[in-house]
PDB file of N, CA and C in Angstrom:
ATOM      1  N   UNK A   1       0.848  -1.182   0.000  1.00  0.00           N
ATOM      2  CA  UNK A   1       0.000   0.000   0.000  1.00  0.00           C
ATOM      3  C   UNK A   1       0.898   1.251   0.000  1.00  0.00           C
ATOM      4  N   UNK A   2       0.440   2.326  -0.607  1.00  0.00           N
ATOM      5  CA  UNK A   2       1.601   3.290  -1.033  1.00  0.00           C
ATOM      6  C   UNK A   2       1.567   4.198   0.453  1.00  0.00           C
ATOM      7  N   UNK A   3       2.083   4.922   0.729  1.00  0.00           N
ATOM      8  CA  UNK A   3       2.576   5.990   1.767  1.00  0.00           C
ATOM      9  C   UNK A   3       1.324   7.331   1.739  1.00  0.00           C
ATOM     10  N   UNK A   4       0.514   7.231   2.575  1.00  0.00           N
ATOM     11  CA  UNK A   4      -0.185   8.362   2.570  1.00  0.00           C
ATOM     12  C   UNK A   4      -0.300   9.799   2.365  1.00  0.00           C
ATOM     13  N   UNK A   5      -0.656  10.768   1.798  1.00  0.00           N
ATOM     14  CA  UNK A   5      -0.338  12.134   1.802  1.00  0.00           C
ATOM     15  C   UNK A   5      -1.188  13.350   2.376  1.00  0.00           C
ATOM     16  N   UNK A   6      -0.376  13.824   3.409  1.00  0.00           N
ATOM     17  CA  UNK A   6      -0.579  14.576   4.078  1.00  0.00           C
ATOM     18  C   UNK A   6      -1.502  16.067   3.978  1.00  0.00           C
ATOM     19  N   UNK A   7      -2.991  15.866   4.226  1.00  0.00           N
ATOM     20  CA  UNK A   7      -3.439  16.922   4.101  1.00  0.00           C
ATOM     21  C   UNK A   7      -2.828  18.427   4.428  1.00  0.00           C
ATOM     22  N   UNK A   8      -2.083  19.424   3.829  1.00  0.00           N
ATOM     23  CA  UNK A   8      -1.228  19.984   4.147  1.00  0.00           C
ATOM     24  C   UNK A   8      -2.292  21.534   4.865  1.00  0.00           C
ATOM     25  N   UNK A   9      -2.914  21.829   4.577  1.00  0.00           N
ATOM     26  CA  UNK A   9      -3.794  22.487   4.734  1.00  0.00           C
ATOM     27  C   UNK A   9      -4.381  22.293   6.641  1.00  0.00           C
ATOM     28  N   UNK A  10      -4.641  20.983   7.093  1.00  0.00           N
ATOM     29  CA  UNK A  10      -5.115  20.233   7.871  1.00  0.00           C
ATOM     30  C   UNK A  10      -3.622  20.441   9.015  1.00  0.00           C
ATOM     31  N   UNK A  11      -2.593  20.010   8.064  1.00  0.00           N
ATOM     32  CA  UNK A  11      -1.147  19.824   8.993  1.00  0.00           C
ATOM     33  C   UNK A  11      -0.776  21.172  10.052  1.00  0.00           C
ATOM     34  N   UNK A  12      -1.260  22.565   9.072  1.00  0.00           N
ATOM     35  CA  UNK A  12      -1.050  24.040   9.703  1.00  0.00           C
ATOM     36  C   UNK A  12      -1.663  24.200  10.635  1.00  0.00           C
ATOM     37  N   UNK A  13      -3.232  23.481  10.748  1.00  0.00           N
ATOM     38  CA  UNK A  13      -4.301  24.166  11.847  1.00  0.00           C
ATOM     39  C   UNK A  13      -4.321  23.359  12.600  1.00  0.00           C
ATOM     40  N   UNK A  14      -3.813  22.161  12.450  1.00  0.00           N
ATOM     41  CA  UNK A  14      -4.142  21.113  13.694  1.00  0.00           C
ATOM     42  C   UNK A  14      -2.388  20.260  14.354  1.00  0.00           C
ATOM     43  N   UNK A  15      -2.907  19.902  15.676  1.00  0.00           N
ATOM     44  CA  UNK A  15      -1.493  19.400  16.302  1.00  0.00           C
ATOM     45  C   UNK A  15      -2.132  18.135  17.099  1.00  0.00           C
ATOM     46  N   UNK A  16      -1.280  17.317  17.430  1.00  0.00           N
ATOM     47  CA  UNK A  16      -1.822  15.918  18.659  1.00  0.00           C
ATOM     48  C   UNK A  16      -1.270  16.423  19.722  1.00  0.00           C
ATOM     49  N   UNK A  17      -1.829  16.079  20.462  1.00  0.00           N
ATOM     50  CA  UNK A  17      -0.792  15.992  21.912  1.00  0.00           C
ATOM     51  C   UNK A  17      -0.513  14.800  22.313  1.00  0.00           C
ATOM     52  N   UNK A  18       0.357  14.350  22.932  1.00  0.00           N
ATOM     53  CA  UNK A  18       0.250  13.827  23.487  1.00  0.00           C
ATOM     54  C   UNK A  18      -0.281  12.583  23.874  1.00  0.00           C
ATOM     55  N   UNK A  19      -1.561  12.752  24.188  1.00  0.00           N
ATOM     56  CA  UNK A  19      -2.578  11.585  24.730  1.00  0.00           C
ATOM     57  C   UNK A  19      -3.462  11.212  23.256  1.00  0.00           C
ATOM     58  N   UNK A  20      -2.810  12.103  22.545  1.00  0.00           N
ATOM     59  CA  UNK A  20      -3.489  11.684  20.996  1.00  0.00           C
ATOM     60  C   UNK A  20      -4.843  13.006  20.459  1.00  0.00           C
ATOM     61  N   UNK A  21      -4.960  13.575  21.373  1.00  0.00           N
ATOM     62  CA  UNK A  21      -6.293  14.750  21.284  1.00  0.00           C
ATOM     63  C   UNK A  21      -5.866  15.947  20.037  1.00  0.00           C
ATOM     64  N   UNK A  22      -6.420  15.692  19.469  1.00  0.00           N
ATOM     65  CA  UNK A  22      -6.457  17.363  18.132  1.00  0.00           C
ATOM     66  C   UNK A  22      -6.891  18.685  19.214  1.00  0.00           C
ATOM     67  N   UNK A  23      -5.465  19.113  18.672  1.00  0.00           N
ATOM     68  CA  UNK A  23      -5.578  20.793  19.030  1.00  0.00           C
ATOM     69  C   UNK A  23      -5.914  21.538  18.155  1.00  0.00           C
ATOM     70  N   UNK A  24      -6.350  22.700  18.287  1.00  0.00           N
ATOM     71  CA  UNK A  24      -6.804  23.836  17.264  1.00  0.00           C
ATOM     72  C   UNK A  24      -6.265  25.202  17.834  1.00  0.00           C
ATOM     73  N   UNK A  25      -6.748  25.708  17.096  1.00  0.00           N
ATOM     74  CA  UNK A  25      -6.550  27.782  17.323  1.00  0.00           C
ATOM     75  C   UNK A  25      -7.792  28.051  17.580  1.00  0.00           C
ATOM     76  N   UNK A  26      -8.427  29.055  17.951  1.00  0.00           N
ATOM     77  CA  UNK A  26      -9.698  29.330  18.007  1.00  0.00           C
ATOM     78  C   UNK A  26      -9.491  30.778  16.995  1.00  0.00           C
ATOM     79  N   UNK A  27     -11.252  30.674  16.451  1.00  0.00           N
ATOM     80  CA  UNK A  27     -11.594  31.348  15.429  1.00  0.00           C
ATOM     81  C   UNK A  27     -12.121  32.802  15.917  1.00  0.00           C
ATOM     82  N   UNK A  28     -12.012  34.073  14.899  1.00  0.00           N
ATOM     83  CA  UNK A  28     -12.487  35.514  15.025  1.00  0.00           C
ATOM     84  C   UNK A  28     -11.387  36.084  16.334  1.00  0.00           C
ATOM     85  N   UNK A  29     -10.015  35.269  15.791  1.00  0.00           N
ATOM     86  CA  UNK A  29      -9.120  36.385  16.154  1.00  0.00           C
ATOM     87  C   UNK A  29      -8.221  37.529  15.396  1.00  0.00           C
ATOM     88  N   UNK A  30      -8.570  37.175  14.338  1.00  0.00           N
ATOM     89  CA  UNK A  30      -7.566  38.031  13.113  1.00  0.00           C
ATOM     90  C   UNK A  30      -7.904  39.692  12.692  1.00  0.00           C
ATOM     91  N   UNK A  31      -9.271  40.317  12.886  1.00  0.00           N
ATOM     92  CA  UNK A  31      -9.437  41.226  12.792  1.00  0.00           C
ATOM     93  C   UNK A  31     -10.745  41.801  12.891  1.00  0.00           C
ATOM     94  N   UNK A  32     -10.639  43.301  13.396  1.00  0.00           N
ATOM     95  CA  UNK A  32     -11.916  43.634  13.897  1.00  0.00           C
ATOM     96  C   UNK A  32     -12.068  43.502  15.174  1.00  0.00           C
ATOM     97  N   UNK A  33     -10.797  43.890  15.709  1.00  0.00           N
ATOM     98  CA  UNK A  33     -10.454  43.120  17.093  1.00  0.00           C
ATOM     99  C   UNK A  33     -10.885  44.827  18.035  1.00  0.00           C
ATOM    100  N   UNK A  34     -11.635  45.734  17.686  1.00  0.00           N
ATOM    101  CA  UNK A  34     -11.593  46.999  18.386  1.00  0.00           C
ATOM    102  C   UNK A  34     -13.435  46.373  19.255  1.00  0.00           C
ATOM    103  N   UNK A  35     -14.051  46.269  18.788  1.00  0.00           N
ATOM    104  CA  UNK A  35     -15.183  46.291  19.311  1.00  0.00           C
ATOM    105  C   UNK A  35     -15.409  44.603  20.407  1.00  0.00           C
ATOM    106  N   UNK A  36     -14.181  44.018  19.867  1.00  0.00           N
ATOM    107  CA  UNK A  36     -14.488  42.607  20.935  1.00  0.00           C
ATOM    108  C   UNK A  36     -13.933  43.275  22.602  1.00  0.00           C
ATOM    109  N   UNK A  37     -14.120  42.576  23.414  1.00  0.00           N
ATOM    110  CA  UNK A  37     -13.488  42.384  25.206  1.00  0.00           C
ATOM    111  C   UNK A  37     -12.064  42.218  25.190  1.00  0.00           C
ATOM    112  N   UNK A  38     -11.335  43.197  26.377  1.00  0.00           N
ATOM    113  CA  UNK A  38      -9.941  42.418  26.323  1.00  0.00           C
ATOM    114  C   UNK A  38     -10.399  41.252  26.677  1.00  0.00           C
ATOM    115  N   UNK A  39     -11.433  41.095  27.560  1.00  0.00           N
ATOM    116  CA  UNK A  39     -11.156  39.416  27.905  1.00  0.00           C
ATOM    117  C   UNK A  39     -11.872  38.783  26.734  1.00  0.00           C
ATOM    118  N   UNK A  40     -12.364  38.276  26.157  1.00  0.00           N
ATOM    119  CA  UNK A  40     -12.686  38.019  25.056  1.00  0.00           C
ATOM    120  C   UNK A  40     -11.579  37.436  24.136  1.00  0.00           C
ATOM    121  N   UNK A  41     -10.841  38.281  23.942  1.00  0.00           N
ATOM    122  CA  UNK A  41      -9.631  38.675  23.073  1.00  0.00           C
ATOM    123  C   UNK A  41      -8.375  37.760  23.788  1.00  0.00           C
ATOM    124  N   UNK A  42      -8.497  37.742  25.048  1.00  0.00           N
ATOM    125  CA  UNK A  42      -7.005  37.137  25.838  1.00  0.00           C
ATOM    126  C   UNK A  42      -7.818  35.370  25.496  1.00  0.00           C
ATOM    127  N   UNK A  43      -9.123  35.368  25.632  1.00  0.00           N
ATOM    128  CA  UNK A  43      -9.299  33.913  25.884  1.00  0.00           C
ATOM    129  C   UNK A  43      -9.497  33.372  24.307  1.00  0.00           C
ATOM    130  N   UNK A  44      -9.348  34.081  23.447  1.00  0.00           N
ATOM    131  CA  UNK A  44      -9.305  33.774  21.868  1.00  0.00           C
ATOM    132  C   UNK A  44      -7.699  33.294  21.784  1.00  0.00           C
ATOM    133  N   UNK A  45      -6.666  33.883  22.275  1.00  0.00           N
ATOM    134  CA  UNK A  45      -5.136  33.392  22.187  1.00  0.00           C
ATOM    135  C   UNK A  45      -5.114  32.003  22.344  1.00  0.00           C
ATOM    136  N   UNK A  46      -6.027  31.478  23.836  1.00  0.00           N
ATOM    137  CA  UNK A  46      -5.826  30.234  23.655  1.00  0.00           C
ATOM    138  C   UNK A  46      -6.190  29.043  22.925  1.00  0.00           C
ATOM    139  N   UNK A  47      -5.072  28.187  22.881  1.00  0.00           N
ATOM    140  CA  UNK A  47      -5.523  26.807  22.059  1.00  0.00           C
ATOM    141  C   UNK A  47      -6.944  26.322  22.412  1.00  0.00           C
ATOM    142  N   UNK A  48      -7.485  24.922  21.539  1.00  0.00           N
ATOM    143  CA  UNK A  48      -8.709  24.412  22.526  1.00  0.00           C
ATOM    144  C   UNK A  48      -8.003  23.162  21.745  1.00  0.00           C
ATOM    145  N   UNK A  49      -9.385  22.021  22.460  1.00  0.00           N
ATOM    146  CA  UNK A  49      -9.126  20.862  21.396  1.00  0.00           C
ATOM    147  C   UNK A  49     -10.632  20.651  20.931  1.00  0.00           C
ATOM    148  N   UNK A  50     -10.018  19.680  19.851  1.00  0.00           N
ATOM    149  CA  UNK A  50     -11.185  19.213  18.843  1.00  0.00           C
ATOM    150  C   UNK A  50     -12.430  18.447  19.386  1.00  0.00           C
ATOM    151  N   UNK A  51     -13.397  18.938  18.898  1.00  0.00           N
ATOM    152  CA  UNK A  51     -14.862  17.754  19.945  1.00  0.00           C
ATOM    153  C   UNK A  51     -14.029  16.354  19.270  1.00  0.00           C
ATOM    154  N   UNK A  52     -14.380  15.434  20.161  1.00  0.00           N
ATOM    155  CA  UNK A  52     -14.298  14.039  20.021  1.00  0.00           C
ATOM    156  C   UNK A  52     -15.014  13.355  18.559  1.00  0.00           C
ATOM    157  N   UNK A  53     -16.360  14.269  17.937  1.00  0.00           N
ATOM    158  CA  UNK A  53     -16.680  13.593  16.873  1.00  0.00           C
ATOM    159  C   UNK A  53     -16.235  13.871  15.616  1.00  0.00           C
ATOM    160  N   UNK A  54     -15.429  14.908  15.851  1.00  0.00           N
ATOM    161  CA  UNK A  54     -14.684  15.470  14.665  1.00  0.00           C
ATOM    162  C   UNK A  54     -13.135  14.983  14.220  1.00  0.00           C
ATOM    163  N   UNK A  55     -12.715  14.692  15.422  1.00  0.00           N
ATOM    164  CA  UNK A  55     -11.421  14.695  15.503  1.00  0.00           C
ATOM    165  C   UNK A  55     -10.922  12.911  14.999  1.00  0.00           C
ATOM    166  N   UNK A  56     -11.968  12.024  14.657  1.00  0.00           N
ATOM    167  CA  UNK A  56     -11.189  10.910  14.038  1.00  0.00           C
ATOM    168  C   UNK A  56     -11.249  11.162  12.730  1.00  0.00           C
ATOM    169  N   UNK A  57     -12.329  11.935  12.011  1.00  0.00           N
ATOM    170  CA  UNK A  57     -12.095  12.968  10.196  1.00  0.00           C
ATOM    171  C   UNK A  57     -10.446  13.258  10.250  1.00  0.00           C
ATOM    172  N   UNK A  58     -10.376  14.236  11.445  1.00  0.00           N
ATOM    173  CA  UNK A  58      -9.249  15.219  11.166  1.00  0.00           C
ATOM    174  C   UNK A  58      -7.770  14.453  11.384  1.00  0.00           C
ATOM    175  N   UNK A  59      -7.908  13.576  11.932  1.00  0.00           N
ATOM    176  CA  UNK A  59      -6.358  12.408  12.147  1.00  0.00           C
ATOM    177  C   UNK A  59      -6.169  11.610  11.035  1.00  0.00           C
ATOM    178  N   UNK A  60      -7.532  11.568   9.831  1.00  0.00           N
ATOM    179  CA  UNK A  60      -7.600  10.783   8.862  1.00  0.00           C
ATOM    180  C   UNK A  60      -6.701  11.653   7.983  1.00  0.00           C
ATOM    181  N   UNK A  61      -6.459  13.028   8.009  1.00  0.00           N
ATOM    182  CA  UNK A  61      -6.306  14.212   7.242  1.00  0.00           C
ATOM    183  C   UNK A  61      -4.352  13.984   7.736  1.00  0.00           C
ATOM    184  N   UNK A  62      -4.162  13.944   8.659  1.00  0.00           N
ATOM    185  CA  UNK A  62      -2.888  13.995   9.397  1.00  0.00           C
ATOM    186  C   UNK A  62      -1.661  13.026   9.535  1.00  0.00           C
ATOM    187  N   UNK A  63      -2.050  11.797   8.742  1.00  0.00           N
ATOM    188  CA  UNK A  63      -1.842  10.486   9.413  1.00  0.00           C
ATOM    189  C   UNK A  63      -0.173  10.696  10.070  1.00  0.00           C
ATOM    190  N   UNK A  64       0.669  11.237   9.947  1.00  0.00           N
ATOM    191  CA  UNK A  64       1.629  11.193  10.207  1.00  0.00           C
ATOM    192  C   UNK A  64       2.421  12.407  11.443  1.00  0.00           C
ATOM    193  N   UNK A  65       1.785  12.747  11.606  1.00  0.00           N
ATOM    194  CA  UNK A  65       1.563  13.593  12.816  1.00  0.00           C
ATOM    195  C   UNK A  65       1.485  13.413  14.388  1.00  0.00           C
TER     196      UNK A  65
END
């Protein structure tokens, strides 16, 4: 069976950790950032992870990761 290829697109936005869980960025931080909350805004910096029903799609996308 040939060597899989790496959704590259998929490879930028997503990471494993560890215990195997898809990480992400969280979304509506890039601009237009005057009318959001600092807090709002500080809790957009952080990572999250992927719901559980999404995240065996997105490892299909990754395999080598």
């Amino acid at each position: 069976m040939p060597k899989l290829k790496t959704h590259r697109g998929a490879a930028k936005r997503f990471s494993l950790t560890a215990s195997g869980k898809v990480k992400r960025g969280k979304a509506f931080a890039s601009h237009i950032l005057t009318k959001k909350t600092t807090k709002r805004k500080r809790t957009l910096r952080k990572s999250a992870l992927v719901h559980s029903a999404n995240a065996k799609e997105i490892k299909k996308l990754i395999p080598y990761l």
